[in-house]
PDB file of N, CA and C in Angstrom:
ATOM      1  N   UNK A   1      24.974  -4.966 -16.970  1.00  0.00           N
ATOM      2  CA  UNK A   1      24.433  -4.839 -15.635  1.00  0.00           C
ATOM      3  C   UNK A   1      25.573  -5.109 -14.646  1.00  0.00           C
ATOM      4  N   UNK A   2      26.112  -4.084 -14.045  1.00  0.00           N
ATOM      5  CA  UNK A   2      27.195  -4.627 -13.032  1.00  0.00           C
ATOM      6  C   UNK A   2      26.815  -4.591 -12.222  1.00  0.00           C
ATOM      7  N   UNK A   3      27.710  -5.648 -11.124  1.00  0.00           N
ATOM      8  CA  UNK A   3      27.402  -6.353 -10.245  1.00  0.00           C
ATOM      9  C   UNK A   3      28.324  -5.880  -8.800  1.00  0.00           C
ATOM     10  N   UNK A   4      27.826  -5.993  -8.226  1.00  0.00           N
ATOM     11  CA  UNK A   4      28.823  -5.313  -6.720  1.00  0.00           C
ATOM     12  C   UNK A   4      28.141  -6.567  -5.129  1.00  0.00           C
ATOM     13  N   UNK A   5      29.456  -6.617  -4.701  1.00  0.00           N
ATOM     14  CA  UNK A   5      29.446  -7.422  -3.889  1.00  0.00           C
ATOM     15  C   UNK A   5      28.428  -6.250  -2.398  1.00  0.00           C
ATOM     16  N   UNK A   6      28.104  -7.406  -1.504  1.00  0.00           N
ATOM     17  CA  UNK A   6      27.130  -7.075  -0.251  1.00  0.00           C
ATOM     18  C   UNK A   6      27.519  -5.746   0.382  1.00  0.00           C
ATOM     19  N   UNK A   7      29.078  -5.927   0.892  1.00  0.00           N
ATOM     20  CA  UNK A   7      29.737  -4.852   1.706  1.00  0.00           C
ATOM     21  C   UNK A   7      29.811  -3.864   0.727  1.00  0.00           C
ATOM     22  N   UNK A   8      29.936  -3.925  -0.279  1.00  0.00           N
ATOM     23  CA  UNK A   8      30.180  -2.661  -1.051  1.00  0.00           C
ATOM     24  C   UNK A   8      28.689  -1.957  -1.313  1.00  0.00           C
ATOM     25  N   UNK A   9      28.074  -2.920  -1.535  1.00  0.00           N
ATOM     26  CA  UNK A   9      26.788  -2.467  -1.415  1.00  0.00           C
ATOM     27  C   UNK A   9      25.994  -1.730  -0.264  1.00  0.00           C
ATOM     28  N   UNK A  10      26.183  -2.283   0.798  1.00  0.00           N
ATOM     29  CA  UNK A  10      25.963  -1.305   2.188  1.00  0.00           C
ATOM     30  C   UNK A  10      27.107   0.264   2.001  1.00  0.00           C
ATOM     31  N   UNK A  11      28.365  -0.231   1.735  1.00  0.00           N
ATOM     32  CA  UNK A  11      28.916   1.133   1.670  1.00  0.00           C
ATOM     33  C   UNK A  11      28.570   2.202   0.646  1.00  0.00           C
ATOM     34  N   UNK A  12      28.046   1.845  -0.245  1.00  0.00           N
ATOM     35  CA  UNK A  12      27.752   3.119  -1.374  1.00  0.00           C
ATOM     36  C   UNK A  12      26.812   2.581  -1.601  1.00  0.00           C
ATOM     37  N   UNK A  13      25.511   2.701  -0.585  1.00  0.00           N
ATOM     38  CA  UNK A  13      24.109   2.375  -1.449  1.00  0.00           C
ATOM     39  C   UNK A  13      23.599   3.569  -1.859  1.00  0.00           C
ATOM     40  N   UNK A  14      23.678   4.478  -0.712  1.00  0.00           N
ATOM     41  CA  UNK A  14      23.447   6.135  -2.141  1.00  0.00           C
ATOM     42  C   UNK A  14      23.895   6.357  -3.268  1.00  0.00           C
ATOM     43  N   UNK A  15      24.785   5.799  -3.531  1.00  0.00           N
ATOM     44  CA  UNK A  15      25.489   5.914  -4.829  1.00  0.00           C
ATOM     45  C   UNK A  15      24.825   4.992  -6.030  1.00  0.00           C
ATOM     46  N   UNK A  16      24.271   3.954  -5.291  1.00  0.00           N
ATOM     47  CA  UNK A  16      24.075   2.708  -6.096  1.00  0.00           C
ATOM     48  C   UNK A  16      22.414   2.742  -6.411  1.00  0.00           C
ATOM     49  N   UNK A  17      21.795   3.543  -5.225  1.00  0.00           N
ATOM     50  CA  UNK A  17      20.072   4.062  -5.398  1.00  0.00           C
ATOM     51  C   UNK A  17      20.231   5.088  -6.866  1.00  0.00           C
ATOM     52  N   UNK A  18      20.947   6.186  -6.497  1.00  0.00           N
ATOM     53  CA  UNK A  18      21.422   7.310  -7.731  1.00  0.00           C
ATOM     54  C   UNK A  18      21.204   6.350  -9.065  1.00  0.00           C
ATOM     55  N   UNK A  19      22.281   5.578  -9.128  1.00  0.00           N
ATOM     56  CA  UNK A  19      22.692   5.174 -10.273  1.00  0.00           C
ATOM     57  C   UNK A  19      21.180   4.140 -10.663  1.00  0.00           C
ATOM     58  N   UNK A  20      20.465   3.813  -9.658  1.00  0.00           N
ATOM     59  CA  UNK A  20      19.378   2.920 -10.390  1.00  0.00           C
ATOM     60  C   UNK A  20      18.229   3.881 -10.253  1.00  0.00           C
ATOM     61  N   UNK A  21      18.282   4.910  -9.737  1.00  0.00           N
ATOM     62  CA  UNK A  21      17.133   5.796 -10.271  1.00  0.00           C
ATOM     63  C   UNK A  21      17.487   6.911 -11.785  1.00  0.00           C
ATOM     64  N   UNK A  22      18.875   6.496 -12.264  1.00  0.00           N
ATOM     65  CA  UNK A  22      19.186   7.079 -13.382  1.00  0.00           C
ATOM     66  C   UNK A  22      18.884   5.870 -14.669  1.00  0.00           C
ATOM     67  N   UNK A  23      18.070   4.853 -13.824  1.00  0.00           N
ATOM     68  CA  UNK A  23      17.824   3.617 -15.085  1.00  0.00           C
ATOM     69  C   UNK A  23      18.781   2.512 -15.108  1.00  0.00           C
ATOM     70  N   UNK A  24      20.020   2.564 -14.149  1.00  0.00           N
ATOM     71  CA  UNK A  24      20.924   1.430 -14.427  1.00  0.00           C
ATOM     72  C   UNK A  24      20.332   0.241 -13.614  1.00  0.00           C
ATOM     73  N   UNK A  25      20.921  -0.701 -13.985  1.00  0.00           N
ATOM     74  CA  UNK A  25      20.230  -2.291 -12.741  1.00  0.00           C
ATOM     75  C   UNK A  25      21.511  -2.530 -12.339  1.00  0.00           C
ATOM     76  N   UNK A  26      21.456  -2.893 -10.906  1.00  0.00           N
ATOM     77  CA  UNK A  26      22.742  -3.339 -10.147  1.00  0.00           C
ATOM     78  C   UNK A  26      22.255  -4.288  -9.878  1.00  0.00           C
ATOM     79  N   UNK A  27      23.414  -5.545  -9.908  1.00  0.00           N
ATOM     80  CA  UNK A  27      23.084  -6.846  -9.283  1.00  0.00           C
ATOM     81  C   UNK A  27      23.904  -6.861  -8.248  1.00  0.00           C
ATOM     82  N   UNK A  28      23.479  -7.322  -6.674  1.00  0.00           N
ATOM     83  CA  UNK A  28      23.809  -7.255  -6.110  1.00  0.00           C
ATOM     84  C   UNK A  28      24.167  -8.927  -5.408  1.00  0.00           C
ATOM     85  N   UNK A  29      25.863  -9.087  -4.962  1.00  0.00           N
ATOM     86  CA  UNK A  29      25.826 -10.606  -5.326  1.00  0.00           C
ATOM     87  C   UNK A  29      26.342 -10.917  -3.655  1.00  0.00           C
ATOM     88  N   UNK A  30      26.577 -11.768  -2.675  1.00  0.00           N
ATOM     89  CA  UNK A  30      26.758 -12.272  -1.843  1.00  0.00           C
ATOM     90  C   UNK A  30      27.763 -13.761  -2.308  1.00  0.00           C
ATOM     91  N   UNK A  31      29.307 -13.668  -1.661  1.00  0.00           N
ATOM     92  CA  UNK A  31      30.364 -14.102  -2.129  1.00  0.00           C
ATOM     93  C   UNK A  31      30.441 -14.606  -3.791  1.00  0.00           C
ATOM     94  N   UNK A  32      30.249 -13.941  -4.471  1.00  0.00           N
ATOM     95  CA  UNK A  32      29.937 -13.642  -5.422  1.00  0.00           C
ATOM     96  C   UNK A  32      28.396 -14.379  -6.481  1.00  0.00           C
ATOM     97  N   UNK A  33      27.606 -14.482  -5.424  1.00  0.00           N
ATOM     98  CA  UNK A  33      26.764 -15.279  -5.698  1.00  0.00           C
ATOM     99  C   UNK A  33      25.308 -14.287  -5.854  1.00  0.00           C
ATOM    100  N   UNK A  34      25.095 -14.139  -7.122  1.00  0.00           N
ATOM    101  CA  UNK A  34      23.610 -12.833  -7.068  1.00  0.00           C
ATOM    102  C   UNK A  34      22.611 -13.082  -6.361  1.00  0.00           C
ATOM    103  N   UNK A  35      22.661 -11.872  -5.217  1.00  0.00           N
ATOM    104  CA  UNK A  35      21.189 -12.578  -4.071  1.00  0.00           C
ATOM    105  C   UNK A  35      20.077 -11.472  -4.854  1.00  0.00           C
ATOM    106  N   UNK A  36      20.208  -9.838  -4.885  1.00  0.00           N
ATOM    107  CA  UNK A  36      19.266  -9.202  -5.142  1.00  0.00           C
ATOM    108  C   UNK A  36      19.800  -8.354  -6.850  1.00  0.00           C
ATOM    109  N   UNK A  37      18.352  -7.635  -6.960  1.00  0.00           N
ATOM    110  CA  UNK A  37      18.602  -6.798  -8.251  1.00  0.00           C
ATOM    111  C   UNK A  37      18.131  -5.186  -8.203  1.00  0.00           C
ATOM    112  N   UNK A  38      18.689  -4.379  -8.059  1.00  0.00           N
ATOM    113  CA  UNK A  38      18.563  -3.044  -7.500  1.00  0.00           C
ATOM    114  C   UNK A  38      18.174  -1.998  -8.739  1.00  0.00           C
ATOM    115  N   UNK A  39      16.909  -1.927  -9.063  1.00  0.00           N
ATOM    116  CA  UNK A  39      16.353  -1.411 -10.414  1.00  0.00           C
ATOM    117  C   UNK A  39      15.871  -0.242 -10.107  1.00  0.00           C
ATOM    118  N   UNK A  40      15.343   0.796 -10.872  1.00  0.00           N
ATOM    119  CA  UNK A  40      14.660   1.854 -11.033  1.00  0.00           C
ATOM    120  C   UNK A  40      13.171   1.649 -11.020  1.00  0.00           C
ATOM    121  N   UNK A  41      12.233   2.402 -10.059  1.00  0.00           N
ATOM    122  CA  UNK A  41      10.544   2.729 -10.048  1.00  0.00           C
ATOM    123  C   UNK A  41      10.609   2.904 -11.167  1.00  0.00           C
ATOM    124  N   UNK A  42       9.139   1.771 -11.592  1.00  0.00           N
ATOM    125  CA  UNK A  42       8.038   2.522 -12.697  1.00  0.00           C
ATOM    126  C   UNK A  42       7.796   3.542 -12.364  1.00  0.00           C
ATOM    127  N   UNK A  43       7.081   4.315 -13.234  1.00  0.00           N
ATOM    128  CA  UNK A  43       6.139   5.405 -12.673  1.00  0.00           C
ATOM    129  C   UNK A  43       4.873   4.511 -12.629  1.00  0.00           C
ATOM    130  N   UNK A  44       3.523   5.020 -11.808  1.00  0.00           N
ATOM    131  CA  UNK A  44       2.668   4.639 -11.173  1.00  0.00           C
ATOM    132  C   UNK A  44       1.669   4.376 -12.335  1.00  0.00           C
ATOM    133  N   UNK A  45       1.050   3.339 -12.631  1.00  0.00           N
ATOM    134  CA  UNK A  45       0.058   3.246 -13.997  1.00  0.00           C
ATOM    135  C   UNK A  45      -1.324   3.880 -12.815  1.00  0.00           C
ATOM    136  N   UNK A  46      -0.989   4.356 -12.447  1.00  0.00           N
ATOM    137  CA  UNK A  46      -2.547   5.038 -11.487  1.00  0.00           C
ATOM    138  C   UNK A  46      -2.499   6.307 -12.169  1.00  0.00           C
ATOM    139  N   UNK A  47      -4.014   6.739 -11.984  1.00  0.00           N
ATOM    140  CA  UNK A  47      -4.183   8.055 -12.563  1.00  0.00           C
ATOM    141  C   UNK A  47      -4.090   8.636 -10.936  1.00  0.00           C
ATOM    142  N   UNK A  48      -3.951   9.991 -11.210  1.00  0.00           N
ATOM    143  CA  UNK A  48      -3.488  11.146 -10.103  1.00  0.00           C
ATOM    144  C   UNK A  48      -5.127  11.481  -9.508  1.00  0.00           C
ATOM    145  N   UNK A  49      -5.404  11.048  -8.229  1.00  0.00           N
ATOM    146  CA  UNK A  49      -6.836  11.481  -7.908  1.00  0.00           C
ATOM    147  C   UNK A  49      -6.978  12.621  -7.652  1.00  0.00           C
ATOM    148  N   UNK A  50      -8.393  12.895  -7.682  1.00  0.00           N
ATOM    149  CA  UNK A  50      -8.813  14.666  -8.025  1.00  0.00           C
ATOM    150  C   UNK A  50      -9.805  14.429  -7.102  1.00  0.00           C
ATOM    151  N   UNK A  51      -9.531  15.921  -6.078  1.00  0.00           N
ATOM    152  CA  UNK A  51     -10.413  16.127  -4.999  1.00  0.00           C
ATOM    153  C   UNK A  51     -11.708  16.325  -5.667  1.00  0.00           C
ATOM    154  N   UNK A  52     -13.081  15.898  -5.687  1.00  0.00           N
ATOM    155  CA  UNK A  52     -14.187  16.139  -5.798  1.00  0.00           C
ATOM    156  C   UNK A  52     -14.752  15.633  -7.246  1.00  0.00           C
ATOM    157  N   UNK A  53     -14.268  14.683  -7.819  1.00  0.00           N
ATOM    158  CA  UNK A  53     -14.610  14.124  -8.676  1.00  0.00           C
ATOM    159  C   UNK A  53     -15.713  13.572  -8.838  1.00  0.00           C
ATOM    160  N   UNK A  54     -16.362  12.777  -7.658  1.00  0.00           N
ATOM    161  CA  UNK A  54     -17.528  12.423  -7.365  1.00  0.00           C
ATOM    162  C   UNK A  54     -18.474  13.702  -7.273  1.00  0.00           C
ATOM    163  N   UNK A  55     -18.376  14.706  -7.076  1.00  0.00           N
ATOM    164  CA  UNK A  55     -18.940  15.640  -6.571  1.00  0.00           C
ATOM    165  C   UNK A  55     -20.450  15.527  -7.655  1.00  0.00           C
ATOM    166  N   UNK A  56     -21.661  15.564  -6.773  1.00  0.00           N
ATOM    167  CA  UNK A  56     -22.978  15.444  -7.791  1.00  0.00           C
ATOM    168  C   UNK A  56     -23.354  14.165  -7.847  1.00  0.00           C
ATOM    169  N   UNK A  57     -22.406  13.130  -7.714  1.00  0.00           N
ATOM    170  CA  UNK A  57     -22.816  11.651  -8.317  1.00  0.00           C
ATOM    171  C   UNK A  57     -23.007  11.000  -6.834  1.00  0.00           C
ATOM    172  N   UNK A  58     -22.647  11.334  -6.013  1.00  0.00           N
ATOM    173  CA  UNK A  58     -22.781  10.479  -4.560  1.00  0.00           C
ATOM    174  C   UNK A  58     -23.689  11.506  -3.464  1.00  0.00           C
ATOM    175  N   UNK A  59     -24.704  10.898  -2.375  1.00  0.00           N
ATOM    176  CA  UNK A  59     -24.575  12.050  -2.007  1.00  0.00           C
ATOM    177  C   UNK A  59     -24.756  10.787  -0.179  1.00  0.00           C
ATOM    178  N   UNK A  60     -24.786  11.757   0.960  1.00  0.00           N
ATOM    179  CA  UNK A  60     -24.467  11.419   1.963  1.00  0.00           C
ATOM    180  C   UNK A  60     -26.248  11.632   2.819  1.00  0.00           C
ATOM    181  N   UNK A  61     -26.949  10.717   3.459  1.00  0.00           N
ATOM    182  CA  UNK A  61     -28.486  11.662   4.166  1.00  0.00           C
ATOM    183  C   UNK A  61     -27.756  12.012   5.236  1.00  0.00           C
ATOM    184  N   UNK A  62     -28.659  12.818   5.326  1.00  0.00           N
ATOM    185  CA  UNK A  62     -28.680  13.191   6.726  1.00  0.00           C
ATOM    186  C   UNK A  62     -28.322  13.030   7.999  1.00  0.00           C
ATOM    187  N   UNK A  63     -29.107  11.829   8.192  1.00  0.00           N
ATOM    188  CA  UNK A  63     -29.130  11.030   9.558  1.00  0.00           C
ATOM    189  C   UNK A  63     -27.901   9.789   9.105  1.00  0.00           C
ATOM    190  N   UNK A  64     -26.955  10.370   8.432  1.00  0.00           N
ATOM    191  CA  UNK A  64     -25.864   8.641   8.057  1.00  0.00           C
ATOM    192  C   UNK A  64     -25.252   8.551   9.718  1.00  0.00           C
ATOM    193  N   UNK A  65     -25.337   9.522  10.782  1.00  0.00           N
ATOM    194  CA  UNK A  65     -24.382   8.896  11.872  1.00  0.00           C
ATOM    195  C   UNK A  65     -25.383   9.361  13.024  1.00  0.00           C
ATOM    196  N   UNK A  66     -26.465   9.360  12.428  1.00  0.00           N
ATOM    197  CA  UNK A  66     -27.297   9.376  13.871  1.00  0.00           C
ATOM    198  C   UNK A  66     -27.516   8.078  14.624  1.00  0.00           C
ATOM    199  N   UNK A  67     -27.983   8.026  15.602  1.00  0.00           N
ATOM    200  CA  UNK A  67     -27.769   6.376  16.704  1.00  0.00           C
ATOM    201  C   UNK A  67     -28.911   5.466  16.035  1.00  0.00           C
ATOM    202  N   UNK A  68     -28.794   4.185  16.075  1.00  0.00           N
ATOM    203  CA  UNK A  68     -29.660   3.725  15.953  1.00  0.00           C
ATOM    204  C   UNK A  68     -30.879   3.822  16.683  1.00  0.00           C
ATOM    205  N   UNK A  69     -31.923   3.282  16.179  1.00  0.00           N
ATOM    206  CA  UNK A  69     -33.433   3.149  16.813  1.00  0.00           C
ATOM    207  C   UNK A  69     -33.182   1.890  17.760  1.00  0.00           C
ATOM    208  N   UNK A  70     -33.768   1.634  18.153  1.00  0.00           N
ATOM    209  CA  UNK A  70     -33.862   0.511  19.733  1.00  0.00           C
ATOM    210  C   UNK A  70     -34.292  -0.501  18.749  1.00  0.00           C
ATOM    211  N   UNK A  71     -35.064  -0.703  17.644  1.00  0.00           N
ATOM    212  CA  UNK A  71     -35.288  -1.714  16.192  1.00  0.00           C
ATOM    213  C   UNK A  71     -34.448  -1.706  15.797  1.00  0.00           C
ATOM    214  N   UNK A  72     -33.463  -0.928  15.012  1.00  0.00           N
ATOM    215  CA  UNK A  72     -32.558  -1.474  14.174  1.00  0.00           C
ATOM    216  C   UNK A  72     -31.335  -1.514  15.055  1.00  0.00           C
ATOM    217  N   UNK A  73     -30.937  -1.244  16.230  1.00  0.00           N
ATOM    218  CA  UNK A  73     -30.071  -2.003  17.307  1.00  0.00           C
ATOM    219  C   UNK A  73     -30.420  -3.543  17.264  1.00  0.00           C
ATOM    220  N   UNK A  74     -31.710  -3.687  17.763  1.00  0.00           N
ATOM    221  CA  UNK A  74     -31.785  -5.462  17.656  1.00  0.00           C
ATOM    222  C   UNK A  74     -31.867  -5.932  16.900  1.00  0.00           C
ATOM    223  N   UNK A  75     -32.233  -5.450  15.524  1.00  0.00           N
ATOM    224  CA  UNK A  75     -31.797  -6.152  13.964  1.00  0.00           C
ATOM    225  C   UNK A  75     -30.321  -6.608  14.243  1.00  0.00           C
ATOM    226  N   UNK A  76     -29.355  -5.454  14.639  1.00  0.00           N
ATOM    227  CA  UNK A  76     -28.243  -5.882  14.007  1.00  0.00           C
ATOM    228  C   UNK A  76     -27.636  -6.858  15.498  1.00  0.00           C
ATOM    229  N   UNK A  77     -28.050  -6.346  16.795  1.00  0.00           N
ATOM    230  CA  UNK A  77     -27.264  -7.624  17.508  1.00  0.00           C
ATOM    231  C   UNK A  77     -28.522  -9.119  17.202  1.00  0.00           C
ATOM    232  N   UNK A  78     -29.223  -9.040  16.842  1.00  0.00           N
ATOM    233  CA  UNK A  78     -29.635 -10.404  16.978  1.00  0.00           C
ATOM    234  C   UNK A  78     -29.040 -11.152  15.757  1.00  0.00           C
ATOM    235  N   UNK A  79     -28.263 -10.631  14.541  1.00  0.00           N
ATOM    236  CA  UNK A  79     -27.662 -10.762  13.188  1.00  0.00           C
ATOM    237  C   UNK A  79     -26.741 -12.280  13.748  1.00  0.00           C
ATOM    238  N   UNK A  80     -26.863 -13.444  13.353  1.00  0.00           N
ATOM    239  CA  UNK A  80     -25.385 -14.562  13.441  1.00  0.00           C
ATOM    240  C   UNK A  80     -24.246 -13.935  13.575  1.00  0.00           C
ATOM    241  N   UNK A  81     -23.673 -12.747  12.524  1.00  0.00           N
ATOM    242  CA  UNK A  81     -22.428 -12.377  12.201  1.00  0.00           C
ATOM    243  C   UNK A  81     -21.838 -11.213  13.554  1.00  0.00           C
ATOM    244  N   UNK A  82     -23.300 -10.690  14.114  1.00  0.00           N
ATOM    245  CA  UNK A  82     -22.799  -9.759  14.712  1.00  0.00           C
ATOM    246  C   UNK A  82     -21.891 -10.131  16.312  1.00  0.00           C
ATOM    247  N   UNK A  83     -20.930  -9.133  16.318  1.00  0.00           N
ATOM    248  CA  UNK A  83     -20.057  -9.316  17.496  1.00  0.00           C
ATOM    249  C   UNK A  83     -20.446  -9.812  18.529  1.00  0.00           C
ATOM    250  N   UNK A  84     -21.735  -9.130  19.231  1.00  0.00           N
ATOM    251  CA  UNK A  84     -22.263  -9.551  20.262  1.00  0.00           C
ATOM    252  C   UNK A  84     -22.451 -10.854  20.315  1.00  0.00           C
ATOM    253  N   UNK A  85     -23.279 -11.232  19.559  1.00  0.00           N
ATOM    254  CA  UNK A  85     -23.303 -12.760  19.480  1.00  0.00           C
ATOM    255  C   UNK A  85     -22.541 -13.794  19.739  1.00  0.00           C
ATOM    256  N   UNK A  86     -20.935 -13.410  18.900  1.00  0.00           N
ATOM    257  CA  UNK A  86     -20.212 -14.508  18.310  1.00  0.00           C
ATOM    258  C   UNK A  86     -19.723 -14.629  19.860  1.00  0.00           C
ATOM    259  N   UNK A  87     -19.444 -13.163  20.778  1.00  0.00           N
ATOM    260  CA  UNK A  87     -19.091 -13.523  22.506  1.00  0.00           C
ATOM    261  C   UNK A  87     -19.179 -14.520  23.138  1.00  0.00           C
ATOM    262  N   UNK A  88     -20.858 -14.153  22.857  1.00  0.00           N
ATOM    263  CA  UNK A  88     -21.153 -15.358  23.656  1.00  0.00           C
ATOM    264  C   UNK A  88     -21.428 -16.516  24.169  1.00  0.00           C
TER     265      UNK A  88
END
């Protein structure tokens, strides 16, 4: 694992990204003292999401963004948690 001092490191960090996205580890040392370690990405343990996967299993009503009723307005400001409240 070689090691390269700070300034050299600012001067050829393209060089030094290259070389750790080709798998090498650079240690990177401050008066010769190792502050960081300049490694190569995993690849992502995530699977790759797929537009419409849910598709069939979820579904949305109708009225999901219609206004509330003048009842379930005062359900939710008379709620402890709700904003209005905590105002005032």
């Amino acid at each position: 694992m070689p090691q390269v001092n700070l300034h050299d490191a600012k001067t050829h960090l393209s060089r030094l990204v290259e070389a750790a996205a080709r798998g090498e580890e650079i240690v990177i040392a401050k008066a010769g003292k190792p502050m960081a370690r300049l490694v190569p990405l995993r690849p992502s343990a995530r699977r790759e999401r797929k537009p419409g996967a849910l598709k069939g299993k979820i579904w949305v009503a109708e009225n999901f963004d219609a206004p509330l009723s003048a009842e379930e307005q005062a359900e939710w400001t008379k709620s402890p948690i709700s904003p209005v409240e905590d105002s005032k």
